[in-house]
Structure formats: structure tokens, C-alpha cells
Protein backbone atom coordinates (compact mmCIF):
# COMPACT_ATOMS: atom_id res chain seq x y z
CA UNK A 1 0.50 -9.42 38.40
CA UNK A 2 -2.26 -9.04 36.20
CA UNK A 3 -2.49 -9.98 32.25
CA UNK A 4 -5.23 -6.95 30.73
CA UNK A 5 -6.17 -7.48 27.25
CA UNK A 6 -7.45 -4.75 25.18
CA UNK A 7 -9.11 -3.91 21.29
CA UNK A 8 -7.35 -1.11 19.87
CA UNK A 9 -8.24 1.35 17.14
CA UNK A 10 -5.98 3.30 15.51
CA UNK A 11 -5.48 5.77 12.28
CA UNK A 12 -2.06 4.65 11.24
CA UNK A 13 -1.39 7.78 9.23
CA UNK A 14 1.14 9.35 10.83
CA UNK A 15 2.68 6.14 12.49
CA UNK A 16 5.28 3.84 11.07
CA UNK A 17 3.49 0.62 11.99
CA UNK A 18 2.81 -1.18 15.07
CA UNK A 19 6.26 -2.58 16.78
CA UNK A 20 8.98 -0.21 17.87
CA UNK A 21 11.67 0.81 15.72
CA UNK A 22 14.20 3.49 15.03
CA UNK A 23 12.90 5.77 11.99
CA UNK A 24 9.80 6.94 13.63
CA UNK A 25 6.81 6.72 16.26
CA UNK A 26 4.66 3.78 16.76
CA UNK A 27 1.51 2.54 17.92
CA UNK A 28 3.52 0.24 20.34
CA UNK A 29 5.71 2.99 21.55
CA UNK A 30 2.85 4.97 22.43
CA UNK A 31 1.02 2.63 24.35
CA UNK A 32 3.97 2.23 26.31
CA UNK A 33 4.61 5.43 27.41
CA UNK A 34 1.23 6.30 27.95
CA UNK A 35 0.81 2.95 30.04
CA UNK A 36 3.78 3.94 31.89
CA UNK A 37 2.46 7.56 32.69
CA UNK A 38 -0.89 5.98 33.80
CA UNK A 39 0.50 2.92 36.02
CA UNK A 40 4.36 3.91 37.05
CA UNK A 41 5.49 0.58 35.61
CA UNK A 42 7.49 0.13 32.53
CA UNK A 43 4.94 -1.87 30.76
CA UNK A 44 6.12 -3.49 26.85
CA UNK A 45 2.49 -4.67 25.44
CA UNK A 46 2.46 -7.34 22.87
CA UNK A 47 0.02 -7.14 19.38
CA UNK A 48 -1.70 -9.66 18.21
CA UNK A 49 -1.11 -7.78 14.38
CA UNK A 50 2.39 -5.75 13.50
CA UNK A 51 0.63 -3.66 10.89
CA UNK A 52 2.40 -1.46 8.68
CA UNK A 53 3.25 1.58 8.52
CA UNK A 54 0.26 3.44 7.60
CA UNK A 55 -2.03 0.82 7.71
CA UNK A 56 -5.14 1.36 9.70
CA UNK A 57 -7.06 -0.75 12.18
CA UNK A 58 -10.22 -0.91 14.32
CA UNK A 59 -9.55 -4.01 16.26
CA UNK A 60 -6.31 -4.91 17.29
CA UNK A 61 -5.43 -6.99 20.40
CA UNK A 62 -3.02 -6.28 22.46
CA UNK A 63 -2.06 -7.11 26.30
CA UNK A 64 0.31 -6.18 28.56
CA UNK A 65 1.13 -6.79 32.63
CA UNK A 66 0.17 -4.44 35.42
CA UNK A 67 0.40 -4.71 39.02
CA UNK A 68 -2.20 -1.49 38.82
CA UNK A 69 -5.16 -1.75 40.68
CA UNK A 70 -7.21 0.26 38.07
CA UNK A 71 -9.99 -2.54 37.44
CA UNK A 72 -9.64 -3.82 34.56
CA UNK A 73 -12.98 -3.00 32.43
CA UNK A 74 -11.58 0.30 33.63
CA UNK A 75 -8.40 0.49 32.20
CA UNK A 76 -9.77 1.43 28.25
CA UNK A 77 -10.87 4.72 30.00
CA UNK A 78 -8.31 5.61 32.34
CA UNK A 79 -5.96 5.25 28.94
CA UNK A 80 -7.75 7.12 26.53
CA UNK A 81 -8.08 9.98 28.88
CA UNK A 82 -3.89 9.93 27.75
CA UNK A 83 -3.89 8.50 23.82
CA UNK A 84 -3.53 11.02 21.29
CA UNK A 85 -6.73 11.27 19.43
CA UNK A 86 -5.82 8.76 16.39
CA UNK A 87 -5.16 6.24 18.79
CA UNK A 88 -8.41 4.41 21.16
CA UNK A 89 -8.48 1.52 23.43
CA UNK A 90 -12.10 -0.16 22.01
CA UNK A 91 -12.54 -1.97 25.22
CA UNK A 92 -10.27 -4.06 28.02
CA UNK A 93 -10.57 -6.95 30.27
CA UNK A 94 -8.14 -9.45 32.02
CA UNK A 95 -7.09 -12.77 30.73
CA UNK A 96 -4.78 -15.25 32.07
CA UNK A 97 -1.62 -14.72 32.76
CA UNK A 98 -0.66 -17.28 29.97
CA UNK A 99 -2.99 -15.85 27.38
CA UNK A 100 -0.73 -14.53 24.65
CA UNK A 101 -2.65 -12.37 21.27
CA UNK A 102 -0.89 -14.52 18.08
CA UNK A 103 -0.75 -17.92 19.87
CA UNK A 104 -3.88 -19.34 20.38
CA UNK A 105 -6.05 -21.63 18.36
CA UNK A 106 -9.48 -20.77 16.09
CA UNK A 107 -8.05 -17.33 15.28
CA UNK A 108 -10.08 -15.69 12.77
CA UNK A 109 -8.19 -11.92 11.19
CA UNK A 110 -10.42 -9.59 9.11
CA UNK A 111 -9.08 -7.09 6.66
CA UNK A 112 -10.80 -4.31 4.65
CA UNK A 113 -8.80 -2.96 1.81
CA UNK A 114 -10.73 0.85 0.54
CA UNK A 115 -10.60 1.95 -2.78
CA UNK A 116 -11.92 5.08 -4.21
CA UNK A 117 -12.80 4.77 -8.10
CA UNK A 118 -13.32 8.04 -9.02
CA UNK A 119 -11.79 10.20 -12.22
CA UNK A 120 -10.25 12.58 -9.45
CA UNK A 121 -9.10 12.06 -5.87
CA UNK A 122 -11.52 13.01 -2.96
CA UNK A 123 -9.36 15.01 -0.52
CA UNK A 124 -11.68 13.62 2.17
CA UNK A 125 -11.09 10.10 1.13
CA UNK A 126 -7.28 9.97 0.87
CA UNK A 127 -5.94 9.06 4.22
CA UNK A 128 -8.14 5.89 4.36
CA UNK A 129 -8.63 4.87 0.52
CA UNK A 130 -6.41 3.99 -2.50
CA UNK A 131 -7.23 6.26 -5.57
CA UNK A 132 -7.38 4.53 -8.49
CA UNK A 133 -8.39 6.67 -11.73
CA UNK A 134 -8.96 3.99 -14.38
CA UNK A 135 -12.76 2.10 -14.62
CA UNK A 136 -12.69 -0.60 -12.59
CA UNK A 137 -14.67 -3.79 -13.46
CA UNK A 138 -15.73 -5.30 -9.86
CA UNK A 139 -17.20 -8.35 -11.69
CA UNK A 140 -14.07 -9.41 -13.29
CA UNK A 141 -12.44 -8.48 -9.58
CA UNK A 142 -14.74 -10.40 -8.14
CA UNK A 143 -14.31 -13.58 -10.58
CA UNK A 144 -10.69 -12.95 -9.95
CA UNK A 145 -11.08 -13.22 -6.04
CA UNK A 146 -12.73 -16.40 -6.16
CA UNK A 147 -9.73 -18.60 -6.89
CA UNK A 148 -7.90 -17.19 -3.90
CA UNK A 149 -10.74 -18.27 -2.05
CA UNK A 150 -9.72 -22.12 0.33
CA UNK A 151 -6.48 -23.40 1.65
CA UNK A 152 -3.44 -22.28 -1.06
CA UNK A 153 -0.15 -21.83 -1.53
CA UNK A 154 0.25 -18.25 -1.45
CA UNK A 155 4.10 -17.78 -2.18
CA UNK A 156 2.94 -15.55 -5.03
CA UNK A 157 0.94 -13.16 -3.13
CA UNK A 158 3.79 -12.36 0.09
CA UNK A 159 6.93 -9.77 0.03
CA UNK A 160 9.65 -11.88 -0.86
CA UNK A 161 11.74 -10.79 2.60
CA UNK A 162 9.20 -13.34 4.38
CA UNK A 163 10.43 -15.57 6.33
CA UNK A 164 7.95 -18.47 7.22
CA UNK A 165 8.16 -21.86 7.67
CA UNK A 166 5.36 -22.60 5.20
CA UNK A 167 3.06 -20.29 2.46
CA UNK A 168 0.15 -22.25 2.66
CA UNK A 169 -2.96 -20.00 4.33
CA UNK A 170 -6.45 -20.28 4.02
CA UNK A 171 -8.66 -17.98 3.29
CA UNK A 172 -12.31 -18.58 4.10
CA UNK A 173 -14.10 -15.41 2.88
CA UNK A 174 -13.12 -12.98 0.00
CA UNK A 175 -15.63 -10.94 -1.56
CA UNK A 176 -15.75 -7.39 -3.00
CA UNK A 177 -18.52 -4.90 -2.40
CA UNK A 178 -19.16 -1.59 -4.20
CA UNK A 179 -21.18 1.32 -3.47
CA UNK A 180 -21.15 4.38 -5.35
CA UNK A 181 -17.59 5.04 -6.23
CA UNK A 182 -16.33 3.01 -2.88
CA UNK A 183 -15.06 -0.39 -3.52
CA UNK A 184 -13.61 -2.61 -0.44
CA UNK A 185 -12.17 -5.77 -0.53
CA UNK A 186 -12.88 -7.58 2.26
CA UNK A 187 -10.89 -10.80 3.25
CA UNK A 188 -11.04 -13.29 6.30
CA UNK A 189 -8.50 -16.15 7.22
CA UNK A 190 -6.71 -18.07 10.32
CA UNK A 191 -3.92 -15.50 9.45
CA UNK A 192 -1.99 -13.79 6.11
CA UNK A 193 1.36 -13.64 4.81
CA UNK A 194 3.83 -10.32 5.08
CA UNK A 195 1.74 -7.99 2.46
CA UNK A 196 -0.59 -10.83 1.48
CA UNK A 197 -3.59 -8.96 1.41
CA UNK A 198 -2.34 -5.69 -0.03
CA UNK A 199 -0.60 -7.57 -3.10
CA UNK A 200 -4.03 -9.24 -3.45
CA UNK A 201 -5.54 -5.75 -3.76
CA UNK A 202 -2.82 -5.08 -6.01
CA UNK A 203 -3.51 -8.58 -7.69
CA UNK A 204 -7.17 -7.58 -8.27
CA UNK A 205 -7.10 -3.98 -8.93
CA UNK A 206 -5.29 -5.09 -12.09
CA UNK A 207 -7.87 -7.68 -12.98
CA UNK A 208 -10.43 -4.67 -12.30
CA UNK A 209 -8.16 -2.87 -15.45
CA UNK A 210 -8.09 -5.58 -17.59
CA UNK A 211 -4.87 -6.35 -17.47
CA UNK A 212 -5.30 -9.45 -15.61
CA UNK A 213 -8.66 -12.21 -16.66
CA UNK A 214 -9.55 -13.67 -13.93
CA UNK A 215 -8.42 -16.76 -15.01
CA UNK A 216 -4.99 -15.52 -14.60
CA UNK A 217 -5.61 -14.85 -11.21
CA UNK A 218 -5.30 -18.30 -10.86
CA UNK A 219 -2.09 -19.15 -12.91
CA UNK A 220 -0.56 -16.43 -10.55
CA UNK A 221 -1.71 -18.19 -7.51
CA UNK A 222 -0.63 -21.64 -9.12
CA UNK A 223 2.77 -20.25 -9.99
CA UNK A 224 3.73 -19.42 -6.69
CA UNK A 225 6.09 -17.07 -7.76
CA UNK A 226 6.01 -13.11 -6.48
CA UNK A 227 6.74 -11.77 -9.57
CA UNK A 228 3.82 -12.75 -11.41
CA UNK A 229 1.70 -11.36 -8.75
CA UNK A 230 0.82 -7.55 -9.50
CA UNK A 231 1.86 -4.48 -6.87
CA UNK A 232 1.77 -4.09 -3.46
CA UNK A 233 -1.13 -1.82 -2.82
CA UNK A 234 -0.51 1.39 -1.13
CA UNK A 235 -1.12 1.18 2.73
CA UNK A 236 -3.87 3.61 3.56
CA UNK A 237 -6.60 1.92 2.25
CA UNK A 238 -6.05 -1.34 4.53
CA UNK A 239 -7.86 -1.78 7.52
CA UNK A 240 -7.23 -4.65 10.08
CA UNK A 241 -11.62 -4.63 10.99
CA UNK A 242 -11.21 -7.09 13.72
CA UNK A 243 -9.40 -10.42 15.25
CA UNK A 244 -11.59 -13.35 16.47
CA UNK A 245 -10.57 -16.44 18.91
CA UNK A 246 -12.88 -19.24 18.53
CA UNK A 247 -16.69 -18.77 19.37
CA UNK A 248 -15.70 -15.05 21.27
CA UNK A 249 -15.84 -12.06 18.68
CA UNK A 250 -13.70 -9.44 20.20
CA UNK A 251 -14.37 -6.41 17.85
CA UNK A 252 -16.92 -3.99 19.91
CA UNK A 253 -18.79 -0.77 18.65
CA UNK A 254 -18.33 0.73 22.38
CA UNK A 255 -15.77 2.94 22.54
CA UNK A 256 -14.56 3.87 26.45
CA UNK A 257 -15.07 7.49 25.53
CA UNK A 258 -12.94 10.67 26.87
């Protein structure tokens, strides 16, 4: 038995998230019956990430077990040639047979959140981008940001159905970029809370208003309380960019094309 590990890319449009569940398809169900077409074995892979549904991502991990004997740089191609098009295995390789996605140590997660700051929607833009209509000020965002940057408690900035041992996180990069009419938020940590990033959008996309100063960014974050925080940014405009454990980056631009 073999452990493969692979990056995988994925418009999450037209999916209700990652893990498998009654109300619709998912990325995980997928993968699983396409795995099973392709090696004859009823294979169950395991994420590193559970996005969303409709949240986007570029590099996932995943792994599964195989007792194929399609090598294992191999498998990436042998799989796509099955995917639906929204769906691409980035690249693949074997690990150990211990080696498990969301327990290992020095994990670094990046997430892009898209907005598109325009007076009217671009139809081209709307399956990967949150429209927002009002002027956004990406300097106030920006001063906003920089309190949530370090090791908090982030009990304000989570879905209040999460159930975790402890809110603290650390975030160790959070800056905003803007080009044109494009502004992404762009946000790397050892790991986030249930809708931590996306109420942060939320969070800062009000600051960008000027309903928020960015000093009350911070009494939001010091209150530790969800219901100071603002919305829950819509899901299309959040991209999981890519997962990192320790010195190894695993996010590739080579795609094992069709």
C-alpha cells in the first residue's frame, strides 16, 4: 500500500465544499469516484482544507491509499484525463504511509480573498470576486488589517458554531493590494478559524466604507465577541492560494495537463 499525495485546484462554483455530504456534490466525492474508476479500489482521500461551499482553491493537499501501480508522479495525469474540467490535480508524489495533510508541524495556509470595486458588476468577474459598489478606502483597510496582524485571540472573527479547543491563531502576513478596480486581501497563518478569513474580509470591507476606523478594528479583535465583528463575506471571492509544510513549498505552476 502506497500513501500518494497530491495539490489540487479547483473552481468551487458549482460544489458545496470539500467533504462529503448529503445536499449536493463535492470536491471529495469526486475525487473518489474518479479515483475509483482509475484504480478499482474504493479509495476515501483526506484534505488538508474542508473549504466551503463555493470557495475556490489552487493548492489543496490531499492524499489517499492505492495499491495501483500507476507511478506516482504519474498519477496527477492519469486523473485529470477523468476530473471534470473545474477540478485539476496540480501535481502528485508519494509520502509515507504515516504522513497525514492537517497534522504535521510548520504548516503555513495562504488565502486570497477578491474583490471587485467597481459602480457595476463585471459579469466576467463574478464567479471569483465579491462586488462591492460603494468607494472603498484600501488605506483605512489596510490600517485596519494591521492589528489583526501576530498571535490573537480571534473569537470575534470565527462562526459562532466553532468548536475548538482554543481561538488563539496567528497570523504572520496580512496585507491588501489593489490594482485597478481589483482589490485582494491576502492573509497567511499556521491555520484559521471556521470563516476567519471571510469575516475578516467582511471586517475590513466595512472599514474600507467607513463604517469601521481602523482603530475599531482593534476593539473588535479585543472584544472577542462575534457580534461586533462585521459579515461573513460571500464565498466566491476566497481562494485557498496554497499550503506549506516547513522549508517544502508545495504550490506548483505545472499543471499535469490533459
Amino acid at each position: 500500500m502506497r500513501r500518494i499525495r497530491m495539490i489540487v485546484a479547483y473552481d468551487g462554483t458549482d460544489y458545496c465544499g470539500w467533504q462529503i455530504q448529503p445536499n449536493g456534490m463535492t470536491i471529495e466525492e469526486v475525487l473518489n469516484e474518479k479515483l475509483k474508476k482509475l484504480t478499482g479500489e474504493d479509495i476515501h482521500v483526506i484534505g488538508a482544507s474542508r473549504t466551503d461551499s463555493g470557495v475556490h482553491a489552487r493548492g489543496n493537499v490531499a492524499v489517499f491509499d492505492t495499491e495501483s501501480p500507476i507511478p506516482p508522479e504519474r498519477m496527477a495525469y492519469a486523473l485529470n484525463q477523468k476530473l471534470p474540467e473545474d477540478i485539476v490535480i496540480v501535481r502528485s508524489d508519494e509520502v509515507p504511509e504515516d504522513w497525514h495533510p492537517r497534522y504535521q508541524h510548520d504548516v503555513r495556509k495562504t488565502y486570497e480573498y477578491h474583490i471587485y470595486n467597481a459602480p457595476v458588476m463585471d459579469p466576467l468577474k463574478r464567479r471569483y470576486s465579491t462586488f462591492v459598489s460603494f468607494p472603498l478606502d484600501v488605506e483605512q483597510m489596510r490600517q485596519g488589517a494591521a492589528y489583526l496582524t501576530g498571535e490573537h485571540d480571534f473569537a470575534s472573527f470565527c462562526n459562532v458554531r466553532t468548536n475548538v479547543e482554543s481561538t488563539v491563531r496567528k497570523v504572520e502576513e496580512l496585507e491588501i493590494r489593489q490594482s485597478g478596480r481589483d482589490i485582494t486581501i491576502r492573509i497567511t497563518g499556521s491555520g484559521f478559524l471556521y470563516n476567519m478569513v471571510r469575516i475578516i474580509a467582511g471586517t475590513l470591507i466595512r472599514a474600507g466604507r467607513g463604517f469601521y476606523t481602523p482603530e475599531k478594528v482593534k476593539e473588535i479583535l479585543e472584544a472577542r465577541e462575534r457580534t461586533e465583528a462585521g459579515v461573513t463575506a460571500p464565498p466566491e471571492g476566497l481562494v485557498l492560494v496554497e499550503i506549506r509544510y516547513g522549508a517544502q513549498n508545495m504550490q506548483s505552476s505545472e499543471v499535469h495537463r490533459r
